[in-house]
PDB file of N, CA and C in Angstrom:
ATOM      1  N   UNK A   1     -61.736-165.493-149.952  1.00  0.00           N
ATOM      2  CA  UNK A   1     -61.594-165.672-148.516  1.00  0.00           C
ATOM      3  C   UNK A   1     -61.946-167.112-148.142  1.00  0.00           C
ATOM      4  N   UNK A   2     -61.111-167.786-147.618  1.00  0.00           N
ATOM      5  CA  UNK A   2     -61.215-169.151-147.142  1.00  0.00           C
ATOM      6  C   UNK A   2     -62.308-168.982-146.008  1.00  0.00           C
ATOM      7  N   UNK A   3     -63.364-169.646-146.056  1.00  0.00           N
ATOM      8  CA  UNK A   3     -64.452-170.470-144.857  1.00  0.00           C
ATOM      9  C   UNK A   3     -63.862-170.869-143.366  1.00  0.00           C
ATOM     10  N   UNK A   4     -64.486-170.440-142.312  1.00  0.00           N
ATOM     11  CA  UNK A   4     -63.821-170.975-141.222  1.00  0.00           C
ATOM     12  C   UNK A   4     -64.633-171.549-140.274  1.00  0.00           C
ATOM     13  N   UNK A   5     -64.779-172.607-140.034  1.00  0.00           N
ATOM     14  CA  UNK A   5     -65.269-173.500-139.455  1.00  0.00           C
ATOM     15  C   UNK A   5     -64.632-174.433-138.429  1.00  0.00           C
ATOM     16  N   UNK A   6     -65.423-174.745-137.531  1.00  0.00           N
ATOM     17  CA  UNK A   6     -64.738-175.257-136.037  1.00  0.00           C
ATOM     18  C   UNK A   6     -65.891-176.943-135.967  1.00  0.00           C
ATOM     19  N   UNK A   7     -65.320-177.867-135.851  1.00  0.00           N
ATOM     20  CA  UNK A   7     -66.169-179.302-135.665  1.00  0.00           C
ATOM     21  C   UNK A   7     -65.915-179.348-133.703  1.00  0.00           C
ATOM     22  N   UNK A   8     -66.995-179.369-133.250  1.00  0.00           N
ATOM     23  CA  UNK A   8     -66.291-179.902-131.660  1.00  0.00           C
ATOM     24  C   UNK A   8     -66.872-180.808-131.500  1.00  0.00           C
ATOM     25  N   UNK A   9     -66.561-181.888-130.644  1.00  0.00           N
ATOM     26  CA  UNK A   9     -67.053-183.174-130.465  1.00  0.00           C
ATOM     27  C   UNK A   9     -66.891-183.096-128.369  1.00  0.00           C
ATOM     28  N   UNK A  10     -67.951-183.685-127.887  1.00  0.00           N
ATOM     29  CA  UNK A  10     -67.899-183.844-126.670  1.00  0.00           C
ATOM     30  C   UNK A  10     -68.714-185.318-126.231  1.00  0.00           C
ATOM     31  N   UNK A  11     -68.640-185.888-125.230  1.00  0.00           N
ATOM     32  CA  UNK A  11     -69.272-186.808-124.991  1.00  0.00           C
ATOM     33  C   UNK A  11     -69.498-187.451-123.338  1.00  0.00           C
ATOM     34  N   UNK A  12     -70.757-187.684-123.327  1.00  0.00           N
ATOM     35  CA  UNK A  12     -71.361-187.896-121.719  1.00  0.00           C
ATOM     36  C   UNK A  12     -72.173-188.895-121.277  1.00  0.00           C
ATOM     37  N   UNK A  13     -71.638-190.208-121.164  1.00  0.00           N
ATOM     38  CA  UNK A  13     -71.938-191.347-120.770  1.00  0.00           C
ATOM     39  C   UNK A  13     -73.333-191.642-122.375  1.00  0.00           C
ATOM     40  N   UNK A  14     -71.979-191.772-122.854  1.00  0.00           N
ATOM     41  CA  UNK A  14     -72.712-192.342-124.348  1.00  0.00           C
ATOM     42  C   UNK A  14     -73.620-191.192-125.002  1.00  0.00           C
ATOM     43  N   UNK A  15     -73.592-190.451-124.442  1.00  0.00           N
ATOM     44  CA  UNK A  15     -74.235-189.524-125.675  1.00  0.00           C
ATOM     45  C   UNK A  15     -73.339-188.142-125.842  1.00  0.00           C
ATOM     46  N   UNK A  16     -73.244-188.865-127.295  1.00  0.00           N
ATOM     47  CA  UNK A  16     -72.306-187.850-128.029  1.00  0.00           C
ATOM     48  C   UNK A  16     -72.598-186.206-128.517  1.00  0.00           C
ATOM     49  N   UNK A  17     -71.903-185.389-128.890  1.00  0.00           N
ATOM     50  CA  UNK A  17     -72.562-183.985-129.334  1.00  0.00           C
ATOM     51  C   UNK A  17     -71.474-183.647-130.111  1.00  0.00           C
ATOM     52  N   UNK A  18     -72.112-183.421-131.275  1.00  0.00           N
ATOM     53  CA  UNK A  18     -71.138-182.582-132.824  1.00  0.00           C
ATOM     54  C   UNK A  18     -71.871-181.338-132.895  1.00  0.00           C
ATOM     55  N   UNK A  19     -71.147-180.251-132.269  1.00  0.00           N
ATOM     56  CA  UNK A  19     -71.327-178.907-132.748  1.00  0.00           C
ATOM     57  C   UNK A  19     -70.476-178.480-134.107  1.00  0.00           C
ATOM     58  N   UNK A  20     -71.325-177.668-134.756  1.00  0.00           N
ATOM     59  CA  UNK A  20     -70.318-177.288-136.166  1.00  0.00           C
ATOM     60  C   UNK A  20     -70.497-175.589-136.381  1.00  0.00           C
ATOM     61  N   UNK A  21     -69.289-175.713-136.455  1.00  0.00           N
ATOM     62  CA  UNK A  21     -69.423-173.633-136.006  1.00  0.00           C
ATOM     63  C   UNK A  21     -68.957-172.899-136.774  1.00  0.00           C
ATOM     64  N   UNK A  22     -69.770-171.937-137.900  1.00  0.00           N
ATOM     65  CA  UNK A  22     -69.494-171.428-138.925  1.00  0.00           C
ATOM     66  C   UNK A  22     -69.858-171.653-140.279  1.00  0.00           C
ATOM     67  N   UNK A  23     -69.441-171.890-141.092  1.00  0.00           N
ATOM     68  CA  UNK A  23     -69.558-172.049-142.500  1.00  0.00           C
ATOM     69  C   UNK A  23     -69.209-173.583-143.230  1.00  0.00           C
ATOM     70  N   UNK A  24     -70.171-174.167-142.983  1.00  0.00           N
ATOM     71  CA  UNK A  24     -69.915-175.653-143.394  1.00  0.00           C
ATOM     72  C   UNK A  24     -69.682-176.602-144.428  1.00  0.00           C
ATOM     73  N   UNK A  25     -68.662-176.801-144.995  1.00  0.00           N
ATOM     74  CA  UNK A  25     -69.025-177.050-146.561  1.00  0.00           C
ATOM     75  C   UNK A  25     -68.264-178.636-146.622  1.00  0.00           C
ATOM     76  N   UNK A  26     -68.747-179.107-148.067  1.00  0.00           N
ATOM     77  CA  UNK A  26     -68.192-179.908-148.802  1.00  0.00           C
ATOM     78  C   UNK A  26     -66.899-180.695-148.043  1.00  0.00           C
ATOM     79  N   UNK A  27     -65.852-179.734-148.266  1.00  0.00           N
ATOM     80  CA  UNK A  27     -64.699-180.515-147.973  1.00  0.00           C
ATOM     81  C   UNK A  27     -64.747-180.477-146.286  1.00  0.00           C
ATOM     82  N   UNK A  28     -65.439-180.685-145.842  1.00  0.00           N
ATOM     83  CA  UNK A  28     -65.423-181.178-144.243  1.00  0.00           C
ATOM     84  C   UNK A  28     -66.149-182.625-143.709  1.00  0.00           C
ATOM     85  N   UNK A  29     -66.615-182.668-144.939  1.00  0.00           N
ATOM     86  CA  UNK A  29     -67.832-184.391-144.914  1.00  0.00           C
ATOM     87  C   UNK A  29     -66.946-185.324-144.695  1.00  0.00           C
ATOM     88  N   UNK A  30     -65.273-185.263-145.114  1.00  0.00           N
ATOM     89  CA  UNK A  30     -65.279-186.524-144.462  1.00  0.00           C
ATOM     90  C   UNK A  30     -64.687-186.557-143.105  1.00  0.00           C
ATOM     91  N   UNK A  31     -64.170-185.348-142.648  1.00  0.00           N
ATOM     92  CA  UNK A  31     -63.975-185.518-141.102  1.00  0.00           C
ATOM     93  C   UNK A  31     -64.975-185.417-140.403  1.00  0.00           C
ATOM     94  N   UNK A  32     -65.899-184.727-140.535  1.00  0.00           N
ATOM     95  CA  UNK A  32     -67.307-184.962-139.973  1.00  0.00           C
ATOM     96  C   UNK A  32     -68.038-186.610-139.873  1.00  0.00           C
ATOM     97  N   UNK A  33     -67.904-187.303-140.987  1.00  0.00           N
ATOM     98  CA  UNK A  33     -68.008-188.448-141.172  1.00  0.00           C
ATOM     99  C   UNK A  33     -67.068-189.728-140.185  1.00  0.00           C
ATOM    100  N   UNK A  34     -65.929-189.487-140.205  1.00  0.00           N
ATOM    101  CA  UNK A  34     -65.329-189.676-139.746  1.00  0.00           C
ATOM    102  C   UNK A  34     -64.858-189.525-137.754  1.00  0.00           C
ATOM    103  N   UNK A  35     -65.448-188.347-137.715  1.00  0.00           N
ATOM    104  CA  UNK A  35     -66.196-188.281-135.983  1.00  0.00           C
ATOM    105  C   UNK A  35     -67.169-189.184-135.442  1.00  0.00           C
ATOM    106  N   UNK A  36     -67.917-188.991-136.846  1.00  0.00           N
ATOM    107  CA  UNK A  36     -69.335-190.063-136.682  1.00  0.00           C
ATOM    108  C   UNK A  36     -69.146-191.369-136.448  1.00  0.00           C
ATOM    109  N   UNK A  37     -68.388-191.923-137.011  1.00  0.00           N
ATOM    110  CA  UNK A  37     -67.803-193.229-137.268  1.00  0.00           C
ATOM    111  C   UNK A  37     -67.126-193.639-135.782  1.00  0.00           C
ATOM    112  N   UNK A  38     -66.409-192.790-135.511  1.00  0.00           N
ATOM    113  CA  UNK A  38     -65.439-192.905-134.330  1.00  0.00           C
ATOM    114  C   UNK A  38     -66.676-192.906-132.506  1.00  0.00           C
ATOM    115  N   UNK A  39     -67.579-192.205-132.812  1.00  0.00           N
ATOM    116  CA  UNK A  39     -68.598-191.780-131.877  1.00  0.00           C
ATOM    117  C   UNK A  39     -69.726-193.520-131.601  1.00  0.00           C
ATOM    118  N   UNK A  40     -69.868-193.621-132.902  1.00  0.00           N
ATOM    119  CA  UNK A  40     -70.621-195.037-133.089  1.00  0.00           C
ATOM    120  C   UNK A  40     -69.947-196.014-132.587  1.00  0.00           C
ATOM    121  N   UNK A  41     -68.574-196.414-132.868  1.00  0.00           N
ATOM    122  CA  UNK A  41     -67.685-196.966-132.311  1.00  0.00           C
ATOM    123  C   UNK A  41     -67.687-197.535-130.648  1.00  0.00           C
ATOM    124  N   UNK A  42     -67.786-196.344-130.021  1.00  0.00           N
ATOM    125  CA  UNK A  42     -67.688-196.179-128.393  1.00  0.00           C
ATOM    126  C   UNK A  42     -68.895-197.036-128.126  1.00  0.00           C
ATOM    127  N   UNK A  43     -68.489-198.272-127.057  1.00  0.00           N
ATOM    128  CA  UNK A  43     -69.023-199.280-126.421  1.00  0.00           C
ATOM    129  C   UNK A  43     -70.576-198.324-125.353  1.00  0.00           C
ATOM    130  N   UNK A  44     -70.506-197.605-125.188  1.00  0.00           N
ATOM    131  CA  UNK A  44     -70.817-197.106-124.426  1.00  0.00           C
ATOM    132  C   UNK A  44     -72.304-196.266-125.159  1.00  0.00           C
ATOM    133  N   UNK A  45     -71.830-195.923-126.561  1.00  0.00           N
ATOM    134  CA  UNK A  45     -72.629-194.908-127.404  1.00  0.00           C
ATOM    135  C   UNK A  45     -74.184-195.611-126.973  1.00  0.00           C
ATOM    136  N   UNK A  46     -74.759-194.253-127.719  1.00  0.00           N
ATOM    137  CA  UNK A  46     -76.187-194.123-127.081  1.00  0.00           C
ATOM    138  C   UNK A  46     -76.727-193.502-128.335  1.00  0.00           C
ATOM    139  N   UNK A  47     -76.580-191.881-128.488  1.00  0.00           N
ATOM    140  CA  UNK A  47     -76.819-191.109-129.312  1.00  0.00           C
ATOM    141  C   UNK A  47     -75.961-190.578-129.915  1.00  0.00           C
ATOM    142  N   UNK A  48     -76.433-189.615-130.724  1.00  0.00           N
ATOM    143  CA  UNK A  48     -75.628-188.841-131.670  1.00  0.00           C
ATOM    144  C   UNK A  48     -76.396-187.204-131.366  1.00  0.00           C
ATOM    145  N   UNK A  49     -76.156-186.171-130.579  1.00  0.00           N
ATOM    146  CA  UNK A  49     -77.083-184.705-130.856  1.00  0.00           C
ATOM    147  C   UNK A  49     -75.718-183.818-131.683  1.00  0.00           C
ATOM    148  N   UNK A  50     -76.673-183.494-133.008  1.00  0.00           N
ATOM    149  CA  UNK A  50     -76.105-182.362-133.553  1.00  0.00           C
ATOM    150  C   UNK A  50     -76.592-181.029-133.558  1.00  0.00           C
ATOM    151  N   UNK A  51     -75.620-180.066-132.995  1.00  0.00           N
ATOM    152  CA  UNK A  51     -75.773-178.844-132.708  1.00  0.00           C
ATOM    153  C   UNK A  51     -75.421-177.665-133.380  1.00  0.00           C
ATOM    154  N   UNK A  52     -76.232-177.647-134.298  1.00  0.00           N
ATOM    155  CA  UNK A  52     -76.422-176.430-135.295  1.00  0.00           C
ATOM    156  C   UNK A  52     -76.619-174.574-135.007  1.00  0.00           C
ATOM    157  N   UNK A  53     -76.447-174.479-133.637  1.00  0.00           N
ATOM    158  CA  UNK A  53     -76.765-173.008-133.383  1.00  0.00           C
ATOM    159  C   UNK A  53     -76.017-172.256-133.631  1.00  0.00           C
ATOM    160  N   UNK A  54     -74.764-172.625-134.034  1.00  0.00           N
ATOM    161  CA  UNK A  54     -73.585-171.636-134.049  1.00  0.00           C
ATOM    162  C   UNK A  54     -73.258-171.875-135.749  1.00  0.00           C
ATOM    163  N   UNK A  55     -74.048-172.822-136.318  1.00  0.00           N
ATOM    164  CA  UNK A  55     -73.907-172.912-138.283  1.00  0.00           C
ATOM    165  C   UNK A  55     -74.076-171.653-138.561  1.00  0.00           C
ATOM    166  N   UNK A  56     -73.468-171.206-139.465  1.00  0.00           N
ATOM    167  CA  UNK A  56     -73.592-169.726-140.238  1.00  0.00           C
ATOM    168  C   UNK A  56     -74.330-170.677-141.804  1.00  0.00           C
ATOM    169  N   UNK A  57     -73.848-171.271-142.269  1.00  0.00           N
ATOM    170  CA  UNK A  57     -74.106-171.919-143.360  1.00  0.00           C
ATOM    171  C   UNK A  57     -73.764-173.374-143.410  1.00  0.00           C
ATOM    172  N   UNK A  58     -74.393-174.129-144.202  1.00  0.00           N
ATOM    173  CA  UNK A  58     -74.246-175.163-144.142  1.00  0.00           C
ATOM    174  C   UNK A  58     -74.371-175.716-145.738  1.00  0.00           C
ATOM    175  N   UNK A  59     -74.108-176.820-146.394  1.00  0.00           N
ATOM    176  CA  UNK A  59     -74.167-176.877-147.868  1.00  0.00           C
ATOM    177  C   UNK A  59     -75.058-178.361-147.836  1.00  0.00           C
ATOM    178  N   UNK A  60     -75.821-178.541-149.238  1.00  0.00           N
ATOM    179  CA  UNK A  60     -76.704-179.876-149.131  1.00  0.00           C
ATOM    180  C   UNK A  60     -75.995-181.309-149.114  1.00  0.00           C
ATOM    181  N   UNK A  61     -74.935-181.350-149.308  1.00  0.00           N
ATOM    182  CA  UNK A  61     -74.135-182.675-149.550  1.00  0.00           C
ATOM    183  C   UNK A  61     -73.890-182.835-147.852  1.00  0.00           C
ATOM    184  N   UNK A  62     -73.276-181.649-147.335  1.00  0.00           N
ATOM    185  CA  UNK A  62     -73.288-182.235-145.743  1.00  0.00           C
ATOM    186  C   UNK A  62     -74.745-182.236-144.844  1.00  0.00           C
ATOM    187  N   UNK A  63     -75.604-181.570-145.362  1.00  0.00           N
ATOM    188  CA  UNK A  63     -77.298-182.042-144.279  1.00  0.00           C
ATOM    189  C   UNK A  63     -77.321-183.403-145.009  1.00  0.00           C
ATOM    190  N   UNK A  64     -77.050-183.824-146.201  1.00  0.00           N
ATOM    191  CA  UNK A  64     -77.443-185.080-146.864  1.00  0.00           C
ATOM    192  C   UNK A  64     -76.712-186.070-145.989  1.00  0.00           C
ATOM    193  N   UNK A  65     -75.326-186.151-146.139  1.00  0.00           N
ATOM    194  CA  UNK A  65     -74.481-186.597-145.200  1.00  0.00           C
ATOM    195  C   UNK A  65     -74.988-187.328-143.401  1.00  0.00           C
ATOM    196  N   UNK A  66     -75.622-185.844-143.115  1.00  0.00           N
ATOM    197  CA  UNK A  66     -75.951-185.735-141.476  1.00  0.00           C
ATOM    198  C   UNK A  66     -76.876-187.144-141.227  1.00  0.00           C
ATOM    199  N   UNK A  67     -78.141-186.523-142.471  1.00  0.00           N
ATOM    200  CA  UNK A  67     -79.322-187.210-142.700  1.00  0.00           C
ATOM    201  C   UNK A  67     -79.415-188.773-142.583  1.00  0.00           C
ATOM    202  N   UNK A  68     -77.639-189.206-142.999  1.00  0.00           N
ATOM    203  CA  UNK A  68     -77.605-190.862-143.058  1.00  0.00           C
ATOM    204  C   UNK A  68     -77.742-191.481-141.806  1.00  0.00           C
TER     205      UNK A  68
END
C-alpha cells in the first residue's frame, strides 16, 4: 500500500507554516526541501513553523532534514 501524505504550505506576513499530513517518508525530502528553500527566499520571510499534528509517521532522514 502506497503512503499518503499531504505537504501544505501557507504564509502570513513573513511567517511561513509547513504542515505535513500523514505518513512522511524519504522520498518527500526533496519537495519538502524545496518549499523550504522557496519560503526562505520571500523578501518578507521571518520564520519557518512546522506543524506536525496531523504526522501519522515521520522517518529520521526527514526530522534530520527539518533539523537543518
Amino acid at each position: 500500500m502506497m503512503s499518503r501524505c499531504k505537504i501544505l504550505q501557507a504564509n502570513c506576513s513573513g511567517v511561513h507554516v509547513l504542515k505535513l499530513v500523514g505518513e512522511v517518508r524519504l522520498n518527500l525530502c526533496s519537495t519538502i526541501d524545496s518549499a523550504i528553500e522557496s519560503m526562505t527566499a520571500d523578501p518578507e520571510f521571518a520564520t519557518i513553523v512546522v506543524d506536525l499534528s496531523e504526522t501519522t509517521l515521520i522517518d529520521s532522514t526527514t526530522l534530520g532534514m527539518l533539523a537543518k
